[in-house]
C-alpha atoms as a PDB file:
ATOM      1  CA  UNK A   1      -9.582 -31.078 -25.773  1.00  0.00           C
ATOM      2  CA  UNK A   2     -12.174 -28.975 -27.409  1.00  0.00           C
ATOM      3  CA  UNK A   3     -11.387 -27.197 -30.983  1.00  0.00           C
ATOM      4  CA  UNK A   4     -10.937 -23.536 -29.326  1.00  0.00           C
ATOM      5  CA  UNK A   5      -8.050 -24.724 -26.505  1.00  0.00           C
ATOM      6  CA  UNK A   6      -6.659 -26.714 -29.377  1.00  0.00           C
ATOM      7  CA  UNK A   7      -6.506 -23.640 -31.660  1.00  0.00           C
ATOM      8  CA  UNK A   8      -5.059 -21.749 -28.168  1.00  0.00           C
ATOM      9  CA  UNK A   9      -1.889 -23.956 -28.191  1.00  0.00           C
ATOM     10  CA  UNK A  10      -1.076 -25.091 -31.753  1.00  0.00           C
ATOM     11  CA  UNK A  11       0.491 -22.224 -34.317  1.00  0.00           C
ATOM     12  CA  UNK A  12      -1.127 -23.884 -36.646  1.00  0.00           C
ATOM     13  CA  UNK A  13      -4.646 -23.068 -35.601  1.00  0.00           C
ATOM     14  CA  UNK A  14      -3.810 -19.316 -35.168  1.00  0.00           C
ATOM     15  CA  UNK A  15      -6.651 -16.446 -36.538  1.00  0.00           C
ATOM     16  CA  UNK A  16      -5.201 -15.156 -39.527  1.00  0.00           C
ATOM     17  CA  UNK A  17      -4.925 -11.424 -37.709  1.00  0.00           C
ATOM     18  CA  UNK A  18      -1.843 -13.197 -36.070  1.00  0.00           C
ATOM     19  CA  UNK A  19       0.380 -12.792 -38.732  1.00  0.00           C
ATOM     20  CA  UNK A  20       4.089 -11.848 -39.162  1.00  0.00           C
ATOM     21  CA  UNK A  21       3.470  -9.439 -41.923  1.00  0.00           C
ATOM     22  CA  UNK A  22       5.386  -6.421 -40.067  1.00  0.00           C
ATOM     23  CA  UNK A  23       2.765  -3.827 -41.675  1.00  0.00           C
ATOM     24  CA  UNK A  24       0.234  -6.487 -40.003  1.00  0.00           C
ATOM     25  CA  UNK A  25       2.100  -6.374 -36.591  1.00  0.00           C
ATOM     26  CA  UNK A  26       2.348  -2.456 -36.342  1.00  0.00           C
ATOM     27  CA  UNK A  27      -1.248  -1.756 -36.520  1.00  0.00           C
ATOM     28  CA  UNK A  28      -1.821  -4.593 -33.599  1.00  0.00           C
ATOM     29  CA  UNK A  29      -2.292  -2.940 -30.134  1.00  0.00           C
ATOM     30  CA  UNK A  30      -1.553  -5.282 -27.261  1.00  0.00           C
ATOM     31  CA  UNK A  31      -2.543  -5.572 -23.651  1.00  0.00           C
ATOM     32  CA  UNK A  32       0.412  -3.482 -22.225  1.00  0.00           C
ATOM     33  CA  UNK A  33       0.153  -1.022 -24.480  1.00  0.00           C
ATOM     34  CA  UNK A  34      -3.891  -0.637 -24.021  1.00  0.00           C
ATOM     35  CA  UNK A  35      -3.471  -0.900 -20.222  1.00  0.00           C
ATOM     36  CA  UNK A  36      -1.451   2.514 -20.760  1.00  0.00           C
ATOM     37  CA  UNK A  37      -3.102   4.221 -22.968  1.00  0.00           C
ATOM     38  CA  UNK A  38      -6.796   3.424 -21.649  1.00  0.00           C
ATOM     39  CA  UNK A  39      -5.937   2.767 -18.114  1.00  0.00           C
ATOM     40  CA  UNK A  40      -5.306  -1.098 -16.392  1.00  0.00           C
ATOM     41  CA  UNK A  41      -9.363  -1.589 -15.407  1.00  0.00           C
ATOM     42  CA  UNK A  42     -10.159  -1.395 -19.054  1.00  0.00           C
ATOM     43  CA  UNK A  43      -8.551  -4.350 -19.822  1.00  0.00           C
ATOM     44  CA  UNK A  44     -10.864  -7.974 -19.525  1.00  0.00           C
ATOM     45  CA  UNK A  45      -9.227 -11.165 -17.694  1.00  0.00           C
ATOM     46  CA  UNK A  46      -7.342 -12.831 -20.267  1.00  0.00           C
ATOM     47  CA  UNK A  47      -5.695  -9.230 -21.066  1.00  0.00           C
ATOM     48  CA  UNK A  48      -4.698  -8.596 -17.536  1.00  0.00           C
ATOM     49  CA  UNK A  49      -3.618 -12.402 -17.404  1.00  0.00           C
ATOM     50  CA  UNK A  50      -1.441 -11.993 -20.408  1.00  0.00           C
ATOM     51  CA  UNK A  51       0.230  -9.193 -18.936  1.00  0.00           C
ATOM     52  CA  UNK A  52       1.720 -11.477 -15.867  1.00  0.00           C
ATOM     53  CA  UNK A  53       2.473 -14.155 -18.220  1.00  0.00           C
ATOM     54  CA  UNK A  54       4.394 -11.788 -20.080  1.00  0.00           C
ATOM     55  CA  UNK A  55       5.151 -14.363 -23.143  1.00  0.00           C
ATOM     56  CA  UNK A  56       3.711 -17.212 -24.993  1.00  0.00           C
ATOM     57  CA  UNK A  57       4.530 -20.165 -26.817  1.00  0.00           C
ATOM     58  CA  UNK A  58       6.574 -20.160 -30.050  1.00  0.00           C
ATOM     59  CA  UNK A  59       4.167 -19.040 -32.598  1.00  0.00           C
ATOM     60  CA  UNK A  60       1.319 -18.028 -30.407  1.00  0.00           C
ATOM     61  CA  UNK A  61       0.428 -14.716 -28.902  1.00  0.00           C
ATOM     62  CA  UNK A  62       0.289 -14.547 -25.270  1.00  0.00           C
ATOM     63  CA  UNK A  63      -3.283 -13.625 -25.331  1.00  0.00           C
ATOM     64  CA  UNK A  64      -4.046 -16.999 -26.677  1.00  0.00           C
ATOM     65  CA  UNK A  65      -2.071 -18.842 -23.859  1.00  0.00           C
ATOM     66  CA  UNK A  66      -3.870 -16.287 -21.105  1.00  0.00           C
ATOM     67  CA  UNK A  67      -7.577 -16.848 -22.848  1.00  0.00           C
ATOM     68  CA  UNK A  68      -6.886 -20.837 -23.287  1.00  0.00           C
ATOM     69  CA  UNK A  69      -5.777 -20.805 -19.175  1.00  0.00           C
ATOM     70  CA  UNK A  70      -9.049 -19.456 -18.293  1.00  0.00           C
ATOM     71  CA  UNK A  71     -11.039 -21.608 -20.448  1.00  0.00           C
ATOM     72  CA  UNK A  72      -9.296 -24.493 -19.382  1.00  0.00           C
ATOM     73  CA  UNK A  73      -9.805 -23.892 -15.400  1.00  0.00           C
ATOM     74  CA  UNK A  74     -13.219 -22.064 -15.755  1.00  0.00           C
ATOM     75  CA  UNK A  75     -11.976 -18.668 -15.039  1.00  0.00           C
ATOM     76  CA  UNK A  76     -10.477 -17.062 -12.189  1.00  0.00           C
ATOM     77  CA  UNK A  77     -12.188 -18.526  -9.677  1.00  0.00           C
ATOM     78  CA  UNK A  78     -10.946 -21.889 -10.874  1.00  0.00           C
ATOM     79  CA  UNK A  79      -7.477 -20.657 -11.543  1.00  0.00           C
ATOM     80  CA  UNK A  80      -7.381 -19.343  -7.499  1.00  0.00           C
ATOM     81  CA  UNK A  81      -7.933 -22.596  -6.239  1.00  0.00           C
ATOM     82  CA  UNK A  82      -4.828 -24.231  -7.995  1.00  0.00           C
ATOM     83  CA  UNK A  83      -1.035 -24.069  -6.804  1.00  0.00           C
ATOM     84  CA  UNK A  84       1.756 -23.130  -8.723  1.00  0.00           C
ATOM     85  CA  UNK A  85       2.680 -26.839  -9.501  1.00  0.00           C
ATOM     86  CA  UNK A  86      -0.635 -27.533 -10.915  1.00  0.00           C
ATOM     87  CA  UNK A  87      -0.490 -24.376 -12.949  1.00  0.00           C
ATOM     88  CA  UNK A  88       2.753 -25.525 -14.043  1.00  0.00           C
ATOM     89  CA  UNK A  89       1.686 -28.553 -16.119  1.00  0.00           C
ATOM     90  CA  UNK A  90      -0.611 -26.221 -18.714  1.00  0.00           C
ATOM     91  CA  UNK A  91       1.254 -26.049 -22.012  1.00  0.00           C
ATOM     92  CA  UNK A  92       2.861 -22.459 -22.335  1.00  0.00           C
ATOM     93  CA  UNK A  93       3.709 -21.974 -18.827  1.00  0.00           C
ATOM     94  CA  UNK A  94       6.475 -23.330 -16.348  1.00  0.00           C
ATOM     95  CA  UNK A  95       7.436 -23.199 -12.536  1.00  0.00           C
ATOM     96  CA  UNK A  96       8.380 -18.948 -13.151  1.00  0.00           C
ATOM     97  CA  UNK A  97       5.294 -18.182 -14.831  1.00  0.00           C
ATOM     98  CA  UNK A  98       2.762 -20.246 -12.938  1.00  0.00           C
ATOM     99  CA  UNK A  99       3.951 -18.360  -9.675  1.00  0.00           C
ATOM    100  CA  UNK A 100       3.447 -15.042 -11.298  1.00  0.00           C
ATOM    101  CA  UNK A 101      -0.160 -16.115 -11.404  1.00  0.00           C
ATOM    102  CA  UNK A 102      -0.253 -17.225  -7.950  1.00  0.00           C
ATOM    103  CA  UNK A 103       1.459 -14.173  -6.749  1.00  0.00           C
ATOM    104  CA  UNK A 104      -1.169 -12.027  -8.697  1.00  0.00           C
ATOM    105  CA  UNK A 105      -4.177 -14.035  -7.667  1.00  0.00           C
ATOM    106  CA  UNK A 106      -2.709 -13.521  -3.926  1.00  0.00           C
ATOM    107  CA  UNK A 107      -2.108  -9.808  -4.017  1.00  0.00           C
ATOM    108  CA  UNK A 108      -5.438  -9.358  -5.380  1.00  0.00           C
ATOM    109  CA  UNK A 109      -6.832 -11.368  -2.407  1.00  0.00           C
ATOM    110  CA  UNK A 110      -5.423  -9.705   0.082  1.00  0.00           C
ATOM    111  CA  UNK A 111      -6.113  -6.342  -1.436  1.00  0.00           C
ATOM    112  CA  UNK A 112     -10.152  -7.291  -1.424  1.00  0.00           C
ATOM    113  CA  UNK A 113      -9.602  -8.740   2.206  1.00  0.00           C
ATOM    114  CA  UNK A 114      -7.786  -5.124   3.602  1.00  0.00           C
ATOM    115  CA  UNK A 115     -10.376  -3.178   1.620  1.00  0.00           C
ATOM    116  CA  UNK A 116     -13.301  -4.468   3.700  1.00  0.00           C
ATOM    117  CA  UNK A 117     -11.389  -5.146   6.761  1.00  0.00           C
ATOM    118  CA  UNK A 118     -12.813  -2.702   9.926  1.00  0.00           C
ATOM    119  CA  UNK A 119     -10.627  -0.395  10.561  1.00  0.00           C
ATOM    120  CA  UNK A 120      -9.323   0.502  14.079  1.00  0.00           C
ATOM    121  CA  UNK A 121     -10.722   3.551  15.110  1.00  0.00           C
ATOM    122  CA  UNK A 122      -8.413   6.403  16.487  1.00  0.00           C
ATOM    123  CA  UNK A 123     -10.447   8.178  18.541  1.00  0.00           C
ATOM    124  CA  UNK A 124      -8.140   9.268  21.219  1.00  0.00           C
ATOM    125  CA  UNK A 125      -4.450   9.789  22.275  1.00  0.00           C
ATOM    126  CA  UNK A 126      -4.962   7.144  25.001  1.00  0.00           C
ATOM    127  CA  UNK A 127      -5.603   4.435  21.817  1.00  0.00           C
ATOM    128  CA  UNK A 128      -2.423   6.030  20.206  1.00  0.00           C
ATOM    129  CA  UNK A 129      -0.658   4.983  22.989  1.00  0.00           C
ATOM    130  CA  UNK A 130      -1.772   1.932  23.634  1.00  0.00           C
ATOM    131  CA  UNK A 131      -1.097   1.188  20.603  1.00  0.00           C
ATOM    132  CA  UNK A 132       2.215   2.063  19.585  1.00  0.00           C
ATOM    133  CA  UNK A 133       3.312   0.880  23.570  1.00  0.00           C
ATOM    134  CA  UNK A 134       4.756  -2.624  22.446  1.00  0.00           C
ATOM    135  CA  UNK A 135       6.714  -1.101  18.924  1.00  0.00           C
ATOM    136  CA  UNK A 136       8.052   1.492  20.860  1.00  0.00           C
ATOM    137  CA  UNK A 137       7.749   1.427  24.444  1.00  0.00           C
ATOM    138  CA  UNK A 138      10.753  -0.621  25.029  1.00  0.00           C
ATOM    139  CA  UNK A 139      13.240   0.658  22.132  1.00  0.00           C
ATOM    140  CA  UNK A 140      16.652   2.302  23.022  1.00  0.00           C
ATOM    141  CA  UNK A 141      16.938   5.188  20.694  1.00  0.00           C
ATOM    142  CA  UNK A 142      13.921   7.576  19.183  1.00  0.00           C
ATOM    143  CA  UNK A 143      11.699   6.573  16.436  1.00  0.00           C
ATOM    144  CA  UNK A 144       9.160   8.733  14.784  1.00  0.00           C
ATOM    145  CA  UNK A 145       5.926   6.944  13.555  1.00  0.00           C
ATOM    146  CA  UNK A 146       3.084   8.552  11.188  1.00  0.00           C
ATOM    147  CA  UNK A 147      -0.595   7.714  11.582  1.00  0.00           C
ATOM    148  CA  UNK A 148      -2.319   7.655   8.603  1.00  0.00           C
ATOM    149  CA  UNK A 149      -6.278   8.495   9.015  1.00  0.00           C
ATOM    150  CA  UNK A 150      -9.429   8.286   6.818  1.00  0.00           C
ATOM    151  CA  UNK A 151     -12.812  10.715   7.163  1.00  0.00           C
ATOM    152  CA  UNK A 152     -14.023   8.442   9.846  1.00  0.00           C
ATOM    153  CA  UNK A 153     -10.950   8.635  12.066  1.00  0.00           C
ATOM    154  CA  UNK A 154      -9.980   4.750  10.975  1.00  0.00           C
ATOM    155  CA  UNK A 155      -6.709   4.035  11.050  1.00  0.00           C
ATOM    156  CA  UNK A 156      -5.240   3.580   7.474  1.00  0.00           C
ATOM    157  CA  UNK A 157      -1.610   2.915   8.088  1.00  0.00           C
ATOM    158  CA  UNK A 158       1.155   3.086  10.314  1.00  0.00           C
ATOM    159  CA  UNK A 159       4.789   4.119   8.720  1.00  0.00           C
ATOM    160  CA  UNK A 160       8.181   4.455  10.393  1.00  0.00           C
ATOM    161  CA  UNK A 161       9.523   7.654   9.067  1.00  0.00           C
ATOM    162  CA  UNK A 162      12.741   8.263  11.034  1.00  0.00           C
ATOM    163  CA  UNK A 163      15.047   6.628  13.121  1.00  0.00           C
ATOM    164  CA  UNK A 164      17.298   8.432  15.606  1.00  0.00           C
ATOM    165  CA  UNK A 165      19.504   8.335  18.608  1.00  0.00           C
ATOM    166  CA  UNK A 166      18.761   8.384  22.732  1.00  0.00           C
ATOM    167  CA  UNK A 167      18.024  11.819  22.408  1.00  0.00           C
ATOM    168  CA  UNK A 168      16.463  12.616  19.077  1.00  0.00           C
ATOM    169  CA  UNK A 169      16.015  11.669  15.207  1.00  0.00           C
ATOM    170  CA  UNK A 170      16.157  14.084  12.491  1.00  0.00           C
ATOM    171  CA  UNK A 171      12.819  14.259  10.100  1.00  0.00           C
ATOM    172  CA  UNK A 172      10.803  16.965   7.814  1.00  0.00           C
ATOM    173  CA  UNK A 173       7.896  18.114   7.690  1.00  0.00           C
ATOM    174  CA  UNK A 174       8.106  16.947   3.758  1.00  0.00           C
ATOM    175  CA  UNK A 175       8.832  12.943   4.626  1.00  0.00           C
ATOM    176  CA  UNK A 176       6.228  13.024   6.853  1.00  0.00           C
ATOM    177  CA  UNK A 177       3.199  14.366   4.891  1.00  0.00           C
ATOM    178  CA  UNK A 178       5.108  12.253   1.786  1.00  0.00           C
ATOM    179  CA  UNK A 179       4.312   9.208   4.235  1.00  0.00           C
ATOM    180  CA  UNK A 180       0.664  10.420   4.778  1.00  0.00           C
ATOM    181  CA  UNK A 181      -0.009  10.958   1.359  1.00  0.00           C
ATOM    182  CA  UNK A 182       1.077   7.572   0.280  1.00  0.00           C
ATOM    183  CA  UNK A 183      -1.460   6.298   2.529  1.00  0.00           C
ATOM    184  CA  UNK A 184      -4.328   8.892   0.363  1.00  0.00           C
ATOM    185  CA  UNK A 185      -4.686   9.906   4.383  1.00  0.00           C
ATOM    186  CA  UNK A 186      -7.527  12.479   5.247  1.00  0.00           C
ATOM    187  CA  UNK A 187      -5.366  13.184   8.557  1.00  0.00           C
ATOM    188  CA  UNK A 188      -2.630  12.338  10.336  1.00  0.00           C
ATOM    189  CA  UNK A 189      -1.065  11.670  14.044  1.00  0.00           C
ATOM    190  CA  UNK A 190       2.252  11.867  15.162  1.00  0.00           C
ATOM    191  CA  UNK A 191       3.801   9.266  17.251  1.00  0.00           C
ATOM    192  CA  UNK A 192       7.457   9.169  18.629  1.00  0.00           C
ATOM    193  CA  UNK A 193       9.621   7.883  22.025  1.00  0.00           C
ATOM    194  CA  UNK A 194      11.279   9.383  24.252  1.00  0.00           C
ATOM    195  CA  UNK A 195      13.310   6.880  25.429  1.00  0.00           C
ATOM    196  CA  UNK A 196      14.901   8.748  27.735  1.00  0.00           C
ATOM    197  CA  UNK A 197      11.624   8.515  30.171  1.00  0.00           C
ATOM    198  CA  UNK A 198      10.136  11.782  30.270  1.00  0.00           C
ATOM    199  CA  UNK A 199       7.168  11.638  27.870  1.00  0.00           C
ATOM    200  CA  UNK A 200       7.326  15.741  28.124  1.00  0.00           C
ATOM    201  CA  UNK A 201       7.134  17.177  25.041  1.00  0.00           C
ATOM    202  CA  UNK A 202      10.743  19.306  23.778  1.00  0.00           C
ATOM    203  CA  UNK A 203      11.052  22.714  22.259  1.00  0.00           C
ATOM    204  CA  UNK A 204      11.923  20.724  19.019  1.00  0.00           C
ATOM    205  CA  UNK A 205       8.781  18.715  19.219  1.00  0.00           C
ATOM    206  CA  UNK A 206       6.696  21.704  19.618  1.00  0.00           C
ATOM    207  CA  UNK A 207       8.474  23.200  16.752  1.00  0.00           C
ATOM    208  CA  UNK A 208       8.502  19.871  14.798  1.00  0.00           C
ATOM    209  CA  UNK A 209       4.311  20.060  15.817  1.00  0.00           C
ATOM    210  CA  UNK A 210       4.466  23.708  14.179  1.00  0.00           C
ATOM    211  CA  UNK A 211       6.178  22.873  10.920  1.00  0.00           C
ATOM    212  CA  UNK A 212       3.551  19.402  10.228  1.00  0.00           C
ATOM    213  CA  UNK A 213       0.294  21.424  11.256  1.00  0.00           C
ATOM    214  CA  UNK A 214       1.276  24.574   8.861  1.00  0.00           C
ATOM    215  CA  UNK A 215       2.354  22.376   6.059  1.00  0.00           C
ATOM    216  CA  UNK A 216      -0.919  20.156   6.641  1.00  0.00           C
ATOM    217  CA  UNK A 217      -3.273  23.043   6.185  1.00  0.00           C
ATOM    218  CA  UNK A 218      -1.732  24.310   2.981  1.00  0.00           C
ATOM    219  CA  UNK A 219      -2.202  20.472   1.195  1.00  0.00           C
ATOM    220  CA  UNK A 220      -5.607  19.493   3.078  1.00  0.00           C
ATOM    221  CA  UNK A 221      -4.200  16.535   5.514  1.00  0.00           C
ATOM    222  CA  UNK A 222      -4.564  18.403   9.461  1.00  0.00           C
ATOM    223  CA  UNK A 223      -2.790  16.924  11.972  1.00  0.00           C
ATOM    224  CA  UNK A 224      -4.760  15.814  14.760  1.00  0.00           C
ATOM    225  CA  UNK A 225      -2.815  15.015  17.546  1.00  0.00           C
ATOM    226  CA  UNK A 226       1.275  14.532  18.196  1.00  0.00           C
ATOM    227  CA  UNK A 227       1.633  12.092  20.792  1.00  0.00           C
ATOM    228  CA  UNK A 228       5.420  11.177  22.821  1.00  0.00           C
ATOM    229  CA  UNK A 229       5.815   7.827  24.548  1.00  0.00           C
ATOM    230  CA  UNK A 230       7.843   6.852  27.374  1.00  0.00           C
ATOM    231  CA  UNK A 231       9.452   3.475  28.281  1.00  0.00           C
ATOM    232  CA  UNK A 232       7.051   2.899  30.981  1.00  0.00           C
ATOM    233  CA  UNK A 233       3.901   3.689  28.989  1.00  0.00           C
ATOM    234  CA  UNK A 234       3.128   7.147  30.186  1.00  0.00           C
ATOM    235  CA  UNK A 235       2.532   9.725  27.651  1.00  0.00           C
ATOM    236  CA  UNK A 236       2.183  13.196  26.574  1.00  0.00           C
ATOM    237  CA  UNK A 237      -0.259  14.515  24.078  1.00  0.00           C
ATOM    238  CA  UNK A 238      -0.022  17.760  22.254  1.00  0.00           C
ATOM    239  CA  UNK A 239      -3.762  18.048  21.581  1.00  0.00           C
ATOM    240  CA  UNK A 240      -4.700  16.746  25.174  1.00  0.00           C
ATOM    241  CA  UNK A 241      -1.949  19.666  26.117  1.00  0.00           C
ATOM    242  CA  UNK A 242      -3.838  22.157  24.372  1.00  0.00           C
ATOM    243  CA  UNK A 243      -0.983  22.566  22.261  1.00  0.00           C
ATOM    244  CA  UNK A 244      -2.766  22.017  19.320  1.00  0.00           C
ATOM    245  CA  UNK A 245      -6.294  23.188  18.974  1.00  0.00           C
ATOM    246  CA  UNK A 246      -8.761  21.276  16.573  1.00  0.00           C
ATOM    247  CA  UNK A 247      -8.869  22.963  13.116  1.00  0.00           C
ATOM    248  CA  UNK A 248      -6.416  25.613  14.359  1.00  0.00           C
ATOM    249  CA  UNK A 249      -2.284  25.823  14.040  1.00  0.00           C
ATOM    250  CA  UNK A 250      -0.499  24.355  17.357  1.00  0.00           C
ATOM    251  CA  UNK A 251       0.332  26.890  19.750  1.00  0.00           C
ATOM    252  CA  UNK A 252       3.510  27.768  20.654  1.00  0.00           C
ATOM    253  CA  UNK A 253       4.028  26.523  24.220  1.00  0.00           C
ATOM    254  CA  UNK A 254       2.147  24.990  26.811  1.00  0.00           C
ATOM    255  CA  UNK A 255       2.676  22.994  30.274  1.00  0.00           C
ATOM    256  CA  UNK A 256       4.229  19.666  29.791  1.00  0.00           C
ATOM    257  CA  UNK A 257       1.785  16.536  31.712  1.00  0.00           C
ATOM    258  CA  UNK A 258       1.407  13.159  31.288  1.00  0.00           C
ATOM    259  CA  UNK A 259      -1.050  10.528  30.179  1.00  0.00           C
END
C-alpha cells in the first residue's frame, strides 16, 4: 500500500488540520456545506464522493476515505467499472455505502446518455397520435398527457397529469404548465382520450385549450397543438382545426373533424 492510502485509512496518519480541538473544527468548511454555499459543480471528485459516502471511519474524515477510493481504483473511471461487492471490500465502506456509489455512478450515466440522446421530433399532430395510440388508445376512462418541447420541436418529456372517468378528468391550467416547466419546456402539446370514440373535441376542451394557451403566453411556454384520441386511432387536432392559430390565443369554436 503506498504511504498516502496508508495515511487515508489509519487515524494515526491524519494531517494535523484534522483535529478535535472544537475552535479547530468550527473554522473547517466541509463538502456539504461548500456544495451549498458555492453551488454542487464547484466541488472536485473526492468532495462530491464524500458527499454519497456520507461518513468515514472512526477517526478519519470522510474526505480521506472518498480521496483514498479514488486513488486506490484510479479515479472514476476505474470506480465505474466495479460492482457494489467489489466496492464493498475497501476499508471504510460496506454493502450500504458501496451501492450509494453505484447508484451515483449510474444516475450520472444515464443522465450523460439522455443528454445526447436524439430527440424525437414533434413535428405534427399525426406523430402525436401515433404516438400516444398504444398508452392511450385502448384505456377505459380519460387521461390527460403533457408534451414537453424544446426550441427545435424535440420532444423532452411526456407526463401524465390527470386521470379521469369515461367521460372526463378534472385538471388546471396550473398542473399542467407546473408539468411543462419541470421539463424547462420551450412549448407544450396537449394530449388526452376520448374513450368514448368520438375524437371531436368538447366545449370543455375548447375551454380547457383557452385557459393553457392564455396562461402559456403570460410565462413564455405557447401551446402548440391540443390533440384528442379515440379508441380506434382517429383523432382530432385543435391546431389542424384551426382552433388554435400559431402564435395567437385559440379561438373560440370551430367544426369538429377527424385525423
Amino acid at each position: 500500500m503506498s504511504p498516502w492510502k496508508r495515511a487515508a485509512l489509519l487515524s494515526d496518519h491524519l494531517p494535523e488540520t484534522c483535529t478535535d480541538d472544537p475552535s479547530a473544527l468550527a473554522a473547517f468548511v466541509g463538502p456539504r456545506e461548500r456544495a451549498l454555499e458555492e453551488g454542487i459543480w464547484s466541488l472536485g471528485d473526492a468532495d462530491l464522493l464524500a458527499i454519497v459516502l456520507g461518513t468515514g471511519l472512526v477517526g478519519t474524515p470522510v474526505t480521506l476515505v472518498s480521496a483514498a477510493l479514488l486513488s486506490r481504483f484510479a479515479g472514476l473511471e476505474g470506480l465505474a467499472r466495479l460492482g457494489p461487492h467489489a466496492l464493498a471490500e475497501h476499508p471504510g465502506l460496506g454493502l450500504a455505502k458501496a451501492l450509494r456509489i453505484a447508484a451515483s455512478l449510474e444516475l450520472g450515466r444515464r443522465a450523460f446518455e439522455r443528454a445526447v440522446r436524439p430527440r424525437p421530433p414533434v413535428r405534427t399532430s399525426a406523430s402525436i397520435a401515433a404516438w400516444c395510440a398504444a398508452q392511450l388508445g385502448p384505456l377505459d376512462h380519460e387521461q390527460m398527457w403533457v408534451i414537453s418541447l424544446d426550441g427545435r420541436n424535440g420532444m423532452r418529456g411526456a407526463r401524465r397529469v390527470s386521470q379521469g372517468g369515461l367521460h372526463g378528468c378534472s385538471v388546471t391550467a396550473r398542473d399542467i404548465l407546473r408539468a411543462a416547466l419541470s421539463d424547462a419546456a420551450s412549448a407544450l402539446v396537449l394530449v388526452h382520450n376520448h374513450p368514448s370514440g368520438d375524437s371531436a373535441p368538447s366545449p370543455e376542451d375548447v375551454a380547457m385549450t383557452n385557459a393553457v394557451a392564455a396562461a402559456g403566453e403570460v410565462i413564455g411556454v405557447p401551446l402548440v397543438d391540443h390533440v384528442i384520441l379515440a379508441p380506434d386511432g382517429h383523432y382530432s387536432s385543435l391546431l389542424d382545426l384551426g382552433m388554435i392559430a400559431p402564435g395567437d390565443a385559440p379561438r373560440a369554436a370551430a367544426p369538429p373533424s377527424r385525423g
